[in-house]
Protein backbone atom coordinates (compact mmCIF):
# COMPACT_ATOMS: atom_id res chain seq x y z
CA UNK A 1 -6.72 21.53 14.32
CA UNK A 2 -7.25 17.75 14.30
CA UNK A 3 -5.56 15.28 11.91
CA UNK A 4 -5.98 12.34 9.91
CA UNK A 5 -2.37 10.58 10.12
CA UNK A 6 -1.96 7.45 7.49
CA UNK A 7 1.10 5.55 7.94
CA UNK A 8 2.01 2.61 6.22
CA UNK A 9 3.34 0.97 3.09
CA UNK A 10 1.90 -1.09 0.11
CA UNK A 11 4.08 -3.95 2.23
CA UNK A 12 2.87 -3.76 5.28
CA UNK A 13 -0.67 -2.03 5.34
CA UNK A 14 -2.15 1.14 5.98
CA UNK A 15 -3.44 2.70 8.98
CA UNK A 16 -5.48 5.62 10.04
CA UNK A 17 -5.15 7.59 13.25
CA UNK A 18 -7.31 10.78 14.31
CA UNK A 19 -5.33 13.07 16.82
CA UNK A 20 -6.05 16.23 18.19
CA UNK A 21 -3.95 19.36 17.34
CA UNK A 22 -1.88 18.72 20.33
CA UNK A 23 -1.27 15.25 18.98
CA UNK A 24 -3.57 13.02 21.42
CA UNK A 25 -5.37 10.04 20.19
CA UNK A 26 -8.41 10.34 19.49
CA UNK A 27 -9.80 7.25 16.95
CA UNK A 28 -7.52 4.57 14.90
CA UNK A 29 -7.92 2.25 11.81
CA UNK A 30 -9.02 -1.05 13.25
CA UNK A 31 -7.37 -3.14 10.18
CA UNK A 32 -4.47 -2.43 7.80
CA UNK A 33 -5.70 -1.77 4.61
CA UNK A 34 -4.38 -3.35 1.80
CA UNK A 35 -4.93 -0.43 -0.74
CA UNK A 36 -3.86 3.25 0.56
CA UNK A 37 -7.36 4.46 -1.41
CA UNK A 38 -9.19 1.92 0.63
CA UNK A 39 -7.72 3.34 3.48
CA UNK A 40 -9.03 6.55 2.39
CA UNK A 41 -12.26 5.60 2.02
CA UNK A 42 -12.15 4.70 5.36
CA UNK A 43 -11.32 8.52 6.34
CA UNK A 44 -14.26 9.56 4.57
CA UNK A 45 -16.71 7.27 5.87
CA UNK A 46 -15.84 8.45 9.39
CA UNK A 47 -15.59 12.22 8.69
CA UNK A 48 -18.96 12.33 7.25
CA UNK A 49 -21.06 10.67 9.59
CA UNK A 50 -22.13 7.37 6.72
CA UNK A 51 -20.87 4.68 9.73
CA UNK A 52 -22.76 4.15 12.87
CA UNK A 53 -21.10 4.01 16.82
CA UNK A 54 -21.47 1.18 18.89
CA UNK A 55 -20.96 1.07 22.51
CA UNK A 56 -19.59 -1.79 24.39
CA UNK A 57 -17.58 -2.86 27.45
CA UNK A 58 -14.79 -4.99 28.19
CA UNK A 59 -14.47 -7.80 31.03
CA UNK A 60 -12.91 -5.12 32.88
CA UNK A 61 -15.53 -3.30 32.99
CA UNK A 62 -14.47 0.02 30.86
CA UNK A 63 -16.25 1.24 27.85
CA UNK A 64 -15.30 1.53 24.25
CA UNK A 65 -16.69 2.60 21.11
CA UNK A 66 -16.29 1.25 17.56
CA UNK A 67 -17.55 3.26 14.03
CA UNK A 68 -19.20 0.49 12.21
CA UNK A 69 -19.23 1.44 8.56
CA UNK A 70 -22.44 0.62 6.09
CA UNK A 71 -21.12 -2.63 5.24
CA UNK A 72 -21.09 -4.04 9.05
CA UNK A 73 -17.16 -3.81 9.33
CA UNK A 74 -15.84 -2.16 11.84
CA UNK A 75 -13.69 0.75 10.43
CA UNK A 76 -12.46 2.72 13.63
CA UNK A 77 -12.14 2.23 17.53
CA UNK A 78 -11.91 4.13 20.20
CA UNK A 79 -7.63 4.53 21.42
CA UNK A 80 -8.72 4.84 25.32
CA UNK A 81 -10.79 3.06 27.21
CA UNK A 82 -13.27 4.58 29.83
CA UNK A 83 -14.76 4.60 32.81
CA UNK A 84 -18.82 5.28 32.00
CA UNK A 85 -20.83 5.17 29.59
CA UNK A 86 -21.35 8.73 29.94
CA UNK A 87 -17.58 9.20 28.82
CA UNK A 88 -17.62 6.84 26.09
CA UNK A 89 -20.38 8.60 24.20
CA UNK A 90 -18.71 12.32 24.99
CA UNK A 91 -15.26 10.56 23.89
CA UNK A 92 -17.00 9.19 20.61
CA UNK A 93 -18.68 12.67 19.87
CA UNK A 94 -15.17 13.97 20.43
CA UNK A 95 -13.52 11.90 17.96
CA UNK A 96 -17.22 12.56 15.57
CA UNK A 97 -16.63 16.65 15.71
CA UNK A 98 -13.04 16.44 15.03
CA UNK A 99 -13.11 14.16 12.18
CA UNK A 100 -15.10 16.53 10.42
CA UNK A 101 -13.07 19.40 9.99
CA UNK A 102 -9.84 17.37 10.34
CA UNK A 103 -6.86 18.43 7.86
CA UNK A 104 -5.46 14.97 6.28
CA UNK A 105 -1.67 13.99 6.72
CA UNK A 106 -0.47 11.30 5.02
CA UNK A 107 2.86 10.49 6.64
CA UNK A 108 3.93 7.79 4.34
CA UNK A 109 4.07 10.34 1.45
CA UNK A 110 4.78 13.47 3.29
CA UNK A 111 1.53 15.14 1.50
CA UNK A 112 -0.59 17.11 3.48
CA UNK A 113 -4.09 18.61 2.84
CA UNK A 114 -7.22 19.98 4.00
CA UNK A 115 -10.63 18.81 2.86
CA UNK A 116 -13.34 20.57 2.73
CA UNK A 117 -14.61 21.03 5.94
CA UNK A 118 -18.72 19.57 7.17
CA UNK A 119 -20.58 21.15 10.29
CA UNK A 120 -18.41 20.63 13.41
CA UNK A 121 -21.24 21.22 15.13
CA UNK A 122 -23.03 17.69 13.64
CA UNK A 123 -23.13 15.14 16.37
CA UNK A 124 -21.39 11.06 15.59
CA UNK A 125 -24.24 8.91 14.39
């Protein structure tokens, strides 16, 4: 099963990173957050679909996606680039499907739960 990782410290930031159950990279926290519940809130924007995906490329010609939240800020990015567009969009419907039923591991703390989880089967904005 996928997992939210948050790593950080009230020092330094936190961070969010989706992997999948064998621990590949899926999506990651743009920004450190200042507050851990910001950080949070973050999580939960992305796991139930309230954020929109943008496309774009890079001068190198490979494609990325970003998870824009309501507010315009960009909350989450894609860890790999690729080579299409095609992939991009399967890669961001990836990361969409597993953030949904995602269990939530907060490394800085040790605490680990599962949430609830949405339709997997609901496709990234």
């Amino acid at each position: 099963m996928a997992e939210f990782h948050i790593h950080g410290s009230p020092d330094e930031g936190f961070h969010w990173r989706l992997v999948t159950d064998k621990k590949e990279p899926l999506a990651a926290s743009r920004r450190p957050y200042v507050l851990k519940a910001h950080c949070l809130r973050g999580i939960e924007i992305a796991r139930h679909g309230k954020a929109r995906v943008t496309l774009y490329h890079d001068a190198a010609g490979r494609w990325h996606w970003k998870l824009v939240a309501p507010n315009g800020r960009t909350i989450a990015h894609s860890v790999d680039p690729c080579t299409s567009k095609e992939e991009c969009v399967e890669a961001a419907d990836r990361a969409g499907k597993a953030a949904v039923i995602a269990v939530l591991h907060d490394r800085s703390t040790g605490t680990r739960m599962r949430q609830a989880p949405r339709d997997p089967d609901r496709r990234f904005p």
